[in-house]
PDB file of N, CA and C in Angstrom:
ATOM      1  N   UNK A   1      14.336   0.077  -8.127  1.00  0.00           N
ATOM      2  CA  UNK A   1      13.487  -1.026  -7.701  1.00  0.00           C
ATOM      3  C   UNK A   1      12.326  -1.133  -8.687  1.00  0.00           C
ATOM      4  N   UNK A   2      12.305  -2.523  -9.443  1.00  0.00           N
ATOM      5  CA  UNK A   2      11.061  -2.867 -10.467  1.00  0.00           C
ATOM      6  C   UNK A   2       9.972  -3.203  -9.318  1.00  0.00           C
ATOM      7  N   UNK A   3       8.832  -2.734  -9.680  1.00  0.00           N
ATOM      8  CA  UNK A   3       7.518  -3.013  -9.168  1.00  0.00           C
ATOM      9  C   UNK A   3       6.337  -2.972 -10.237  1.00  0.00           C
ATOM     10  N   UNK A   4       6.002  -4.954  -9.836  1.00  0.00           N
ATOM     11  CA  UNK A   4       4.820  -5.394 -10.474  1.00  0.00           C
ATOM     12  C   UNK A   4       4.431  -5.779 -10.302  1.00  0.00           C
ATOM     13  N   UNK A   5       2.793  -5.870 -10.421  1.00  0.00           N
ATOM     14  CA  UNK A   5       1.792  -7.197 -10.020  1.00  0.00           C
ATOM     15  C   UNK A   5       1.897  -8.409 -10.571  1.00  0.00           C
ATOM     16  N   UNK A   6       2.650  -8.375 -11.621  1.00  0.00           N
ATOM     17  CA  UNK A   6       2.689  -9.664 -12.630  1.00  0.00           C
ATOM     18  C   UNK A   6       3.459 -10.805 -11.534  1.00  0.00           C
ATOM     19  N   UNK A   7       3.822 -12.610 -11.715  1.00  0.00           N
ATOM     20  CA  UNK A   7       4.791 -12.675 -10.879  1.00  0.00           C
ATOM     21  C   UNK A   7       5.882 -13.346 -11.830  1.00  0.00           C
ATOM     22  N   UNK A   8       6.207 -12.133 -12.801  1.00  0.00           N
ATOM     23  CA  UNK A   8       7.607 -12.566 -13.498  1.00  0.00           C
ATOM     24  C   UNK A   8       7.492 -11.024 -14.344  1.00  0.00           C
ATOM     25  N   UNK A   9       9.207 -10.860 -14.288  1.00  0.00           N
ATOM     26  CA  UNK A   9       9.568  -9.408 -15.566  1.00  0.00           C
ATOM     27  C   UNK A   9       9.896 -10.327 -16.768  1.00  0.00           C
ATOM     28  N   UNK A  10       9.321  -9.747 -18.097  1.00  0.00           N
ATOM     29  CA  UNK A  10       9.889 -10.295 -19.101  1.00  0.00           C
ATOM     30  C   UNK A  10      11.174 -10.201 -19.141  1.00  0.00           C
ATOM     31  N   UNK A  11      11.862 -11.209 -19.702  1.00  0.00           N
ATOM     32  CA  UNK A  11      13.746 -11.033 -20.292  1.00  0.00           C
ATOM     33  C   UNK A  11      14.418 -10.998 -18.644  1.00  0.00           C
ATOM     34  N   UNK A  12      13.428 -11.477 -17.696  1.00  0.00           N
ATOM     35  CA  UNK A  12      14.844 -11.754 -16.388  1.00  0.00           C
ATOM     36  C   UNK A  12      14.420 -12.827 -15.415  1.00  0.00           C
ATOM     37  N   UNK A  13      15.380 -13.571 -15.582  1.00  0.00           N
ATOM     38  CA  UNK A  13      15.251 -14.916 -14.682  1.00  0.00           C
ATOM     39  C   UNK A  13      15.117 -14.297 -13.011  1.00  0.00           C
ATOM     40  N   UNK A  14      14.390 -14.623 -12.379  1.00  0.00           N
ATOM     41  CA  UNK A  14      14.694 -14.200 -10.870  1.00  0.00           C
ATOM     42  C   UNK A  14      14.378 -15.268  -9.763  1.00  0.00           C
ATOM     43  N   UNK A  15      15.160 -15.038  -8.674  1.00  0.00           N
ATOM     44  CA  UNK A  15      15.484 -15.988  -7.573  1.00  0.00           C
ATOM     45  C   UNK A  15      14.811 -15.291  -6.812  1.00  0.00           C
ATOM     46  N   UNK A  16      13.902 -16.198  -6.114  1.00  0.00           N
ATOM     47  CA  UNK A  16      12.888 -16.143  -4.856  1.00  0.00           C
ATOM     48  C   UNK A  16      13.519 -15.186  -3.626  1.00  0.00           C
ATOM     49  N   UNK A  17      13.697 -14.258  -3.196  1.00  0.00           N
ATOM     50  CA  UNK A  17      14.152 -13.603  -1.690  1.00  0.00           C
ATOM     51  C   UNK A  17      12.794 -14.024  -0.246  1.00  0.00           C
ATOM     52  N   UNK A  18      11.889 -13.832  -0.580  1.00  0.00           N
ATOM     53  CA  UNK A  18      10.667 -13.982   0.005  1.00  0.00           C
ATOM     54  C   UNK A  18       9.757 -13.078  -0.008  1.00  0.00           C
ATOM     55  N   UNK A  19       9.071 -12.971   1.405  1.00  0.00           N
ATOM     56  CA  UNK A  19       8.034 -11.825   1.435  1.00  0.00           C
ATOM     57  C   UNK A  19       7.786 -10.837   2.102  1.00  0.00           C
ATOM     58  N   UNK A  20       7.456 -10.021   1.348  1.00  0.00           N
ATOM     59  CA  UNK A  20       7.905  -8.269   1.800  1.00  0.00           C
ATOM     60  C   UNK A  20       6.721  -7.850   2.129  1.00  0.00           C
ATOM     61  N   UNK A  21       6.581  -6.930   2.808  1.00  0.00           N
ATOM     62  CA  UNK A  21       5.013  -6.215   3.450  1.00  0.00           C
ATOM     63  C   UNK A  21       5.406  -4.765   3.957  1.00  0.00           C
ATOM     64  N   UNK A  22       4.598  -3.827   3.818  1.00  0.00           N
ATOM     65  CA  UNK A  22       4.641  -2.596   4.175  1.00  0.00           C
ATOM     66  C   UNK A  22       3.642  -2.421   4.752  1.00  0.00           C
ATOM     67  N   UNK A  23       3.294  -1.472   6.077  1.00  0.00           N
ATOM     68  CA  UNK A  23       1.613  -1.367   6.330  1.00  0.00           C
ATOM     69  C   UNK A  23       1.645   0.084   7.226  1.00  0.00           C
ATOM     70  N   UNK A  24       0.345   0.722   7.249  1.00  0.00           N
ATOM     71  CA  UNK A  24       0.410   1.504   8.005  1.00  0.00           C
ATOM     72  C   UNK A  24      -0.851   1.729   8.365  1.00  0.00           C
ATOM     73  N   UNK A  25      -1.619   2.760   9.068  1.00  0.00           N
ATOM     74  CA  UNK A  25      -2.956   2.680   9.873  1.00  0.00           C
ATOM     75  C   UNK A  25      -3.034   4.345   9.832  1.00  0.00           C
ATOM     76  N   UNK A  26      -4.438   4.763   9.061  1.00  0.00           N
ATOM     77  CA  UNK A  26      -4.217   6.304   8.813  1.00  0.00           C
ATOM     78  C   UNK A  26      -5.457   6.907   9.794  1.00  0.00           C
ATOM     79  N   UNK A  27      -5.846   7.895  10.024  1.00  0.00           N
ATOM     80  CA  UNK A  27      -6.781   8.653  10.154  1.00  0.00           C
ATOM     81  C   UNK A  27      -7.098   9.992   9.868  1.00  0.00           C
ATOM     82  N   UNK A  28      -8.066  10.508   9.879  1.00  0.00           N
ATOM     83  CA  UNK A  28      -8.136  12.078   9.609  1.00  0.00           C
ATOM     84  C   UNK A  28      -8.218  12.631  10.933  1.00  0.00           C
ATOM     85  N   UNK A  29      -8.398  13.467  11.283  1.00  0.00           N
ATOM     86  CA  UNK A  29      -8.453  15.009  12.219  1.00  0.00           C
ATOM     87  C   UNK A  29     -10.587  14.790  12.668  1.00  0.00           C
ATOM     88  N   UNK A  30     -10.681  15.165  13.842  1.00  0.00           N
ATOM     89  CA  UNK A  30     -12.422  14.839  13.935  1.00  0.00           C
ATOM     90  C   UNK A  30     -12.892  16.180  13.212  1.00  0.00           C
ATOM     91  N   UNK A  31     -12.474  17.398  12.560  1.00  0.00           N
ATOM     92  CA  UNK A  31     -12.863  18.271  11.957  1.00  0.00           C
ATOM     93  C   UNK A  31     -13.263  17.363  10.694  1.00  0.00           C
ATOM     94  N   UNK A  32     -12.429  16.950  10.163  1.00  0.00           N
ATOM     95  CA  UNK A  32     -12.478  16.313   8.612  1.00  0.00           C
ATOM     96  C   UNK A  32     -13.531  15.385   8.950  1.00  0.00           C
ATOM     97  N   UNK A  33     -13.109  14.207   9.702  1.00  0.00           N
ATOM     98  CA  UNK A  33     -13.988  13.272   9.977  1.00  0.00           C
ATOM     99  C   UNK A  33     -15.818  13.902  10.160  1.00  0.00           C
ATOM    100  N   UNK A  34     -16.034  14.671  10.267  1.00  0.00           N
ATOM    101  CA  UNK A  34     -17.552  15.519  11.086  1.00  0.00           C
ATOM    102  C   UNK A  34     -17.731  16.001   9.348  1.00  0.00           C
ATOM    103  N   UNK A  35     -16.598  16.532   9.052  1.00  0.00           N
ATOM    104  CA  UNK A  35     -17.329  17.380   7.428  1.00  0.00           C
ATOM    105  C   UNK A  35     -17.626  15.955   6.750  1.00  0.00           C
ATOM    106  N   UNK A  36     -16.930  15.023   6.326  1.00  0.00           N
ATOM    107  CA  UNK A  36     -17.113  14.315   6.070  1.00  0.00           C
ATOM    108  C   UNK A  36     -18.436  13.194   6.105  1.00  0.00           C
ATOM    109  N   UNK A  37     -18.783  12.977   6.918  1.00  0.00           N
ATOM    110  CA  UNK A  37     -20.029  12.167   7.983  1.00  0.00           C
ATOM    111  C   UNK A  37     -20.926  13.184   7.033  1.00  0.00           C
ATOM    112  N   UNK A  38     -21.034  14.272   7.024  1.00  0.00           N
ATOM    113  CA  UNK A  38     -22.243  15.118   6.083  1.00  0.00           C
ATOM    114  C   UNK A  38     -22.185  15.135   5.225  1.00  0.00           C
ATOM    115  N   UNK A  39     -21.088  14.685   4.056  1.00  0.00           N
ATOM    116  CA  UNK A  39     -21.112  14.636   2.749  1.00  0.00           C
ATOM    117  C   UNK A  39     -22.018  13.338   2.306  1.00  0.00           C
ATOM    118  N   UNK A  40     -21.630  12.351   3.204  1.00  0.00           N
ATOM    119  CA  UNK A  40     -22.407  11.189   2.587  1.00  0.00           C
ATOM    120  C   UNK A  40     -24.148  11.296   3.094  1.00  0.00           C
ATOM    121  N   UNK A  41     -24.552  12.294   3.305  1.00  0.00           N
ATOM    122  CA  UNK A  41     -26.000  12.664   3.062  1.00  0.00           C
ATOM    123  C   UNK A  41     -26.190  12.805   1.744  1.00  0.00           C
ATOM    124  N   UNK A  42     -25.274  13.455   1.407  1.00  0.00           N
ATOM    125  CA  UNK A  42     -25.988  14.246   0.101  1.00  0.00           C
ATOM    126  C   UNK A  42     -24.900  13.486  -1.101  1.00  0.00           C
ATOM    127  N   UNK A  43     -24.035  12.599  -0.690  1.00  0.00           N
ATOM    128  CA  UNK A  43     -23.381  11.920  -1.547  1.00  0.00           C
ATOM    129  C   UNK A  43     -22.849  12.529  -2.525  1.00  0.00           C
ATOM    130  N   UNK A  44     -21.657  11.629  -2.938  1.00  0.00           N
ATOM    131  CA  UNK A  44     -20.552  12.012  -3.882  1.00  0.00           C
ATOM    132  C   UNK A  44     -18.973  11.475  -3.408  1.00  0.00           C
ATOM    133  N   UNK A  45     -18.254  11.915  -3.922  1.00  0.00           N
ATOM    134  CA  UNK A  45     -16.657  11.729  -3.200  1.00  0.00           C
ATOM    135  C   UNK A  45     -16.338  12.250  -2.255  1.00  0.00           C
ATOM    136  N   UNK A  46     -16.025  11.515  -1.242  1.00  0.00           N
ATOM    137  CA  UNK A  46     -15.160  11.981   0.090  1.00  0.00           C
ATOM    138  C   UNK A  46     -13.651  12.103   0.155  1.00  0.00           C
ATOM    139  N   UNK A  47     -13.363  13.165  -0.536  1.00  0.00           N
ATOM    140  CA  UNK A  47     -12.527  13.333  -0.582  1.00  0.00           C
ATOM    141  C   UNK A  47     -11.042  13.594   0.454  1.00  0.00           C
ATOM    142  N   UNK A  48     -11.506  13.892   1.599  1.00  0.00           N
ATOM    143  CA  UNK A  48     -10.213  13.748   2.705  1.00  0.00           C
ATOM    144  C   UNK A  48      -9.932  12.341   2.689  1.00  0.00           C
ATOM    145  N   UNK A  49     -10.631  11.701   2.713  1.00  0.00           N
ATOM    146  CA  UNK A  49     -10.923   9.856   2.837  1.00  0.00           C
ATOM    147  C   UNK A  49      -9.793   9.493   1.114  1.00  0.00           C
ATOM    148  N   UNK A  50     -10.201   9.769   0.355  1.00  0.00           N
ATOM    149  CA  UNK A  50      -9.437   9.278  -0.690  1.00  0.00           C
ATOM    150  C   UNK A  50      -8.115   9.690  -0.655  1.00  0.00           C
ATOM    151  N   UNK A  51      -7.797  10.991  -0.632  1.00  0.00           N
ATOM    152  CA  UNK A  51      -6.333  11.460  -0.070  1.00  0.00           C
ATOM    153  C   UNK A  51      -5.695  10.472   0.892  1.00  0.00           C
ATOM    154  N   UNK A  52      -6.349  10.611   2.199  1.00  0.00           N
ATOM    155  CA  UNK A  52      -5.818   9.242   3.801  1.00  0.00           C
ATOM    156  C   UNK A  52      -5.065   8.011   3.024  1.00  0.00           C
ATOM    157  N   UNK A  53      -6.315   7.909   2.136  1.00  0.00           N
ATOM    158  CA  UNK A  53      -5.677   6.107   1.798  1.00  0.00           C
ATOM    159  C   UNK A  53      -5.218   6.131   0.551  1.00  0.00           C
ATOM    160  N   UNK A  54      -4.902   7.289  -0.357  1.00  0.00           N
ATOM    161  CA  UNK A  54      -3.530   7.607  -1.786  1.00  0.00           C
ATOM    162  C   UNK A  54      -2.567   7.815  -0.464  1.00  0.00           C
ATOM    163  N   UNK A  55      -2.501   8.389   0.448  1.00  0.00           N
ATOM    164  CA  UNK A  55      -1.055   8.762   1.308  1.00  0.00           C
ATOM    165  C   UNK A  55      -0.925   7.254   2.056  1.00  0.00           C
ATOM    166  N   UNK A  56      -1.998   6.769   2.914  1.00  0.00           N
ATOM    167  CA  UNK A  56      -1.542   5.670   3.217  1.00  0.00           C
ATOM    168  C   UNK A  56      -0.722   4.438   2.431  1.00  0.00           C
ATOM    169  N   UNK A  57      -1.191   4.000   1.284  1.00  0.00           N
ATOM    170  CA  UNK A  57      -0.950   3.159   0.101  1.00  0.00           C
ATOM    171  C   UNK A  57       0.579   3.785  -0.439  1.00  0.00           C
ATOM    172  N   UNK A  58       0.752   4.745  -0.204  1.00  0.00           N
ATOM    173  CA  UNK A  58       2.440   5.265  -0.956  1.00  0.00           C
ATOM    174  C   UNK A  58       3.092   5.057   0.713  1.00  0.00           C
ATOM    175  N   UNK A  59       2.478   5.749   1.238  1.00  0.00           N
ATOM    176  CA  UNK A  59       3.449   4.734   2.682  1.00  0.00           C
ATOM    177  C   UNK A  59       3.864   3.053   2.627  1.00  0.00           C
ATOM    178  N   UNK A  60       2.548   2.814   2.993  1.00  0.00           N
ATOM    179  CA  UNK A  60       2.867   1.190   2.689  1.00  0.00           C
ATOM    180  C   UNK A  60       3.785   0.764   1.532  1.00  0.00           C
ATOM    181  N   UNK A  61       3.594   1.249   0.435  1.00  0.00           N
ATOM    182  CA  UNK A  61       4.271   0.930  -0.821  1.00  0.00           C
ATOM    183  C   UNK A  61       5.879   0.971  -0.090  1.00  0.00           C
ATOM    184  N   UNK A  62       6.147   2.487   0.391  1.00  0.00           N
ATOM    185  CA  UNK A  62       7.487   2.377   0.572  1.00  0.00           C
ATOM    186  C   UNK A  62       8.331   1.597   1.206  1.00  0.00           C
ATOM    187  N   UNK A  63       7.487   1.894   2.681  1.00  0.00           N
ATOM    188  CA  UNK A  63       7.542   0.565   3.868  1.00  0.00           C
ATOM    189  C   UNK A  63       8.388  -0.602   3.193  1.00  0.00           C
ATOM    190  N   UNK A  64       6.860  -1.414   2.091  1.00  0.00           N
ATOM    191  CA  UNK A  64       7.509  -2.570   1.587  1.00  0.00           C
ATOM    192  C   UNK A  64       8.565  -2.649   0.863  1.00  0.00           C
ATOM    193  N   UNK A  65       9.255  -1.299   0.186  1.00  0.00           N
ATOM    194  CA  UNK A  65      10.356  -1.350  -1.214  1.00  0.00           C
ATOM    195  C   UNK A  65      11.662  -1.290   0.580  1.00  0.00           C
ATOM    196  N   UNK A  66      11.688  -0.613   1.287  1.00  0.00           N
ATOM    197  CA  UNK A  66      12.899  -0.907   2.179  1.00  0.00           C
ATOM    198  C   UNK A  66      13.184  -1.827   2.670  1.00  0.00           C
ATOM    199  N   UNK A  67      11.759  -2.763   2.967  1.00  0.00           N
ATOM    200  CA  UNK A  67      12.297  -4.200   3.543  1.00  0.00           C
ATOM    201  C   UNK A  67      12.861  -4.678   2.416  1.00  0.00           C
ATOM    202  N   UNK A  68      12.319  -4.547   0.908  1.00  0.00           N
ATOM    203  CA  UNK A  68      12.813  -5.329  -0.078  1.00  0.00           C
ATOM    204  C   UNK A  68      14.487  -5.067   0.054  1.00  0.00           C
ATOM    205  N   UNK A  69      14.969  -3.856  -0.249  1.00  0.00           N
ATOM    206  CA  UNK A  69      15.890  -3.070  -0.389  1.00  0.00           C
ATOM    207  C   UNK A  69      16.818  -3.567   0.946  1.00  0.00           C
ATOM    208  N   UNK A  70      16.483  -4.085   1.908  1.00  0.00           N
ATOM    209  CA  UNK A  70      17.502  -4.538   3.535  1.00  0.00           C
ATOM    210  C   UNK A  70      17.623  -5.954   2.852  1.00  0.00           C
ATOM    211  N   UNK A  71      16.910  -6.533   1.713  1.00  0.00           N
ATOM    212  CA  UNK A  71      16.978  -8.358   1.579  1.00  0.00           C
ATOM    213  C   UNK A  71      18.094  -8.195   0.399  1.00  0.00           C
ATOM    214  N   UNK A  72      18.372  -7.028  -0.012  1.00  0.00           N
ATOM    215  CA  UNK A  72      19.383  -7.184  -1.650  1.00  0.00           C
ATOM    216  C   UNK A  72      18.229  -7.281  -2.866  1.00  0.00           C
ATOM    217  N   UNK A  73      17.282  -6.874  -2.544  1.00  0.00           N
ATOM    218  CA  UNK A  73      16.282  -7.237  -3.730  1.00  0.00           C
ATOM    219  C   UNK A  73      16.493  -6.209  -4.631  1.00  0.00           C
ATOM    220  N   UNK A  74      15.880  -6.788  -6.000  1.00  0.00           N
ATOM    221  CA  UNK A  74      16.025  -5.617  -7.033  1.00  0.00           C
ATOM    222  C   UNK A  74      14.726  -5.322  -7.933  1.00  0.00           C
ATOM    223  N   UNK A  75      14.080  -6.716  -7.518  1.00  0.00           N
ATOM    224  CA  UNK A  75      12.423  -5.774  -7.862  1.00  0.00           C
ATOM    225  C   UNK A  75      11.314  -6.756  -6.981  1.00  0.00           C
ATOM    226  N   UNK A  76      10.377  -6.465  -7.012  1.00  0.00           N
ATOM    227  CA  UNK A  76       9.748  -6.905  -5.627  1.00  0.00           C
ATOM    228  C   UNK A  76       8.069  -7.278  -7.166  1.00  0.00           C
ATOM    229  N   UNK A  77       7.656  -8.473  -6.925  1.00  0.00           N
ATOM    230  CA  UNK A  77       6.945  -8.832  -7.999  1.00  0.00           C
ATOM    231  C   UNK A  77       5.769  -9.678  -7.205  1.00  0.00           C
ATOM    232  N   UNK A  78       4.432  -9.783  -7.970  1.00  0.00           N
ATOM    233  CA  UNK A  78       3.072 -10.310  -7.671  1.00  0.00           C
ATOM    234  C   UNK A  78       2.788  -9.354  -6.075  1.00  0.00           C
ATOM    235  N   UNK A  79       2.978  -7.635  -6.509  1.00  0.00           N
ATOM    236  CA  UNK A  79       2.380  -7.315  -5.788  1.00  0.00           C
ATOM    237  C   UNK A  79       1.042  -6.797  -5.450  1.00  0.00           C
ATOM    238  N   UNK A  80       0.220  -6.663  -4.376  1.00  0.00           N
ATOM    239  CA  UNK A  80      -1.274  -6.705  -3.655  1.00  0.00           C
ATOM    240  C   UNK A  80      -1.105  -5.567  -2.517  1.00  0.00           C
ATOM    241  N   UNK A  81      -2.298  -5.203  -2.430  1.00  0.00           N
ATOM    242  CA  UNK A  81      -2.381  -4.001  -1.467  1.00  0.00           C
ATOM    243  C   UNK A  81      -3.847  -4.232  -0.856  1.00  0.00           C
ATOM    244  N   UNK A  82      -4.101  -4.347   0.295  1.00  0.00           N
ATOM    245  CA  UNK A  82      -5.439  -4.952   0.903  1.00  0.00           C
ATOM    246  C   UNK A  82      -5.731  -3.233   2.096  1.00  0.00           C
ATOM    247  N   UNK A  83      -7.371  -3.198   2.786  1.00  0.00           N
ATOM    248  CA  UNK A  83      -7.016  -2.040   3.262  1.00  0.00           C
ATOM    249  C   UNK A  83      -8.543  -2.746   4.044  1.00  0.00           C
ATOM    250  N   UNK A  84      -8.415  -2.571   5.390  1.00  0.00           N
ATOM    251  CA  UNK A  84      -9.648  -2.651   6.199  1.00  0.00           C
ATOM    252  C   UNK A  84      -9.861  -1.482   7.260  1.00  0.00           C
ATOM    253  N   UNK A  85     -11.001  -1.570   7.681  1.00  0.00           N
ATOM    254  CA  UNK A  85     -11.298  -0.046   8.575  1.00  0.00           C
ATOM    255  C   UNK A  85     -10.935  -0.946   9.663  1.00  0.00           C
ATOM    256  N   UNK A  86     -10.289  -0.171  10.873  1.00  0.00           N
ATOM    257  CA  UNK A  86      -9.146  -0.644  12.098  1.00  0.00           C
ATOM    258  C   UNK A  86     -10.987   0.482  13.386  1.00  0.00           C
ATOM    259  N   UNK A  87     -11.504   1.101  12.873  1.00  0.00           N
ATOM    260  CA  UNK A  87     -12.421   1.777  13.829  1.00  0.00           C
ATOM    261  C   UNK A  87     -12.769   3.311  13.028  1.00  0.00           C
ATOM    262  N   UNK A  88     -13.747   3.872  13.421  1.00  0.00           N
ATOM    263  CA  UNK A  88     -14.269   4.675  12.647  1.00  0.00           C
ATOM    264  C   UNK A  88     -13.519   5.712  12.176  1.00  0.00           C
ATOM    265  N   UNK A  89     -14.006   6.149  10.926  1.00  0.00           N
ATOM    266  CA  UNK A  89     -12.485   6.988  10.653  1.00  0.00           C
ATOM    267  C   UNK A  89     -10.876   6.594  10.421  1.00  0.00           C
ATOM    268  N   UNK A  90     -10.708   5.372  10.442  1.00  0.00           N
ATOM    269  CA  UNK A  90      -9.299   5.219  10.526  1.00  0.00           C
ATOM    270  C   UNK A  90      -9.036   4.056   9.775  1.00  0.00           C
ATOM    271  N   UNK A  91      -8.452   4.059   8.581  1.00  0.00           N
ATOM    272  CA  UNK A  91      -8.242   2.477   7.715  1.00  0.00           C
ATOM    273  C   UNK A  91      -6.585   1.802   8.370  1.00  0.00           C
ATOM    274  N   UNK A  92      -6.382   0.352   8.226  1.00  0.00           N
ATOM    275  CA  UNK A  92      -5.208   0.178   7.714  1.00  0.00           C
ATOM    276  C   UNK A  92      -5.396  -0.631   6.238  1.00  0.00           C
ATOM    277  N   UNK A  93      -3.719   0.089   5.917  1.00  0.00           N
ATOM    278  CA  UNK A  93      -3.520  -0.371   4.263  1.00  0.00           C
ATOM    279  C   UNK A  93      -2.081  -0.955   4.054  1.00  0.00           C
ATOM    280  N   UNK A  94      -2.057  -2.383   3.843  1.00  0.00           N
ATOM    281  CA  UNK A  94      -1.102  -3.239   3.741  1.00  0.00           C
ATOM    282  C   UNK A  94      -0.852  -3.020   2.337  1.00  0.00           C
ATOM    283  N   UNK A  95       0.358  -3.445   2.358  1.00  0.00           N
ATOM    284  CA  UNK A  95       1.215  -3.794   0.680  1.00  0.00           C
ATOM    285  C   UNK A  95       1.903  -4.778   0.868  1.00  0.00           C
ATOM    286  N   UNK A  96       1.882  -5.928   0.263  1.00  0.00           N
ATOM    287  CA  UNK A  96       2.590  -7.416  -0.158  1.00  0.00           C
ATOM    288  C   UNK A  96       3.244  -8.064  -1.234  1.00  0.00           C
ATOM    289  N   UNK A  97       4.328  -8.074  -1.151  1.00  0.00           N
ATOM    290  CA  UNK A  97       4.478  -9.243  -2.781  1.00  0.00           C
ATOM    291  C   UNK A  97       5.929  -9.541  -2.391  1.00  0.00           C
ATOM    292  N   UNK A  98       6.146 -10.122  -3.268  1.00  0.00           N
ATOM    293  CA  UNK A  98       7.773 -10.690  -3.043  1.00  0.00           C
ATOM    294  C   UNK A  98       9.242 -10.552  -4.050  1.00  0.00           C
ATOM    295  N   UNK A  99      10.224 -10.455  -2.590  1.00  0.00           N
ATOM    296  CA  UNK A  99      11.222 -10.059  -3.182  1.00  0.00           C
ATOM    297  C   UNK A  99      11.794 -10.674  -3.699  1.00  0.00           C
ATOM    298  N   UNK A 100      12.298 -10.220  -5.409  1.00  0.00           N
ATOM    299  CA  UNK A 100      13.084 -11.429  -5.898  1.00  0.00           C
ATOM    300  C   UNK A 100      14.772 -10.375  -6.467  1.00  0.00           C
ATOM    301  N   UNK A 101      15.447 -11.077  -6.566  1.00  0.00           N
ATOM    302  CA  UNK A 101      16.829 -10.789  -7.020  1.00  0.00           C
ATOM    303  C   UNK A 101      17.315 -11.556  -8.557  1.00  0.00           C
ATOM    304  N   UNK A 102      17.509 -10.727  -9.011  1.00  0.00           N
ATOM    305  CA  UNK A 102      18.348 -11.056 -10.936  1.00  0.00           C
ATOM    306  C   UNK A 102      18.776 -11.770 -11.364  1.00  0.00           C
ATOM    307  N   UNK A 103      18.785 -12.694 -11.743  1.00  0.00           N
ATOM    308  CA  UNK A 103      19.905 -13.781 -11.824  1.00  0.00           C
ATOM    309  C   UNK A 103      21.039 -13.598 -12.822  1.00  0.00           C
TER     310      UNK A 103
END
């Protein structure tokens, strides 16, 4: 499966399938969440937080390559990944773009 933000691969004609989405909704543990809440006193990277949403974002990613993958698709193109906080501690992180097939 080709994956790109662009919305065309060089050297391949491709036919529209539609639109694919992956999503999922993460949180940490209230241990993490509490260490966390004290780091941003003293600032820097929050790091359990960046991990959540690199693991969330490869979820979603996948999510979206199986719906592609149930349509016959063979690369999934002009893709986007959006991510909003759902309540404290807890993001969701969508993945979007569309499936196209080879001609």
């Amino acid at each position: 499966m080709i994956l790109v933000n662009t919305d065309y691969i060089t050297g391949k004609e491709l036919e529209m399938l539609g639109l694919v989405k992956g999503s999922t909704i993460q949180s940490k543990h209230l241990g993490k969440d509490i260490a966390q809440s004290f780091k941003t006193l003293v600032g820097g990277e929050l790091k359990s937080y960046t991990e959540m949403m690199n693991e969330a974002r490869a979820l979603a990613t996948k999510r979206m390559i199986a719906e592609a993958e149930a349509m016959g698709a063979d690369a999934i193109v002009n893709i986007r990944y959006a991510s909003s906080a759902v309540m404290q501690g807890a993001a969701e992180v969508i993945a979007y773009g569309t499936a196209v097939k080879f001609i």
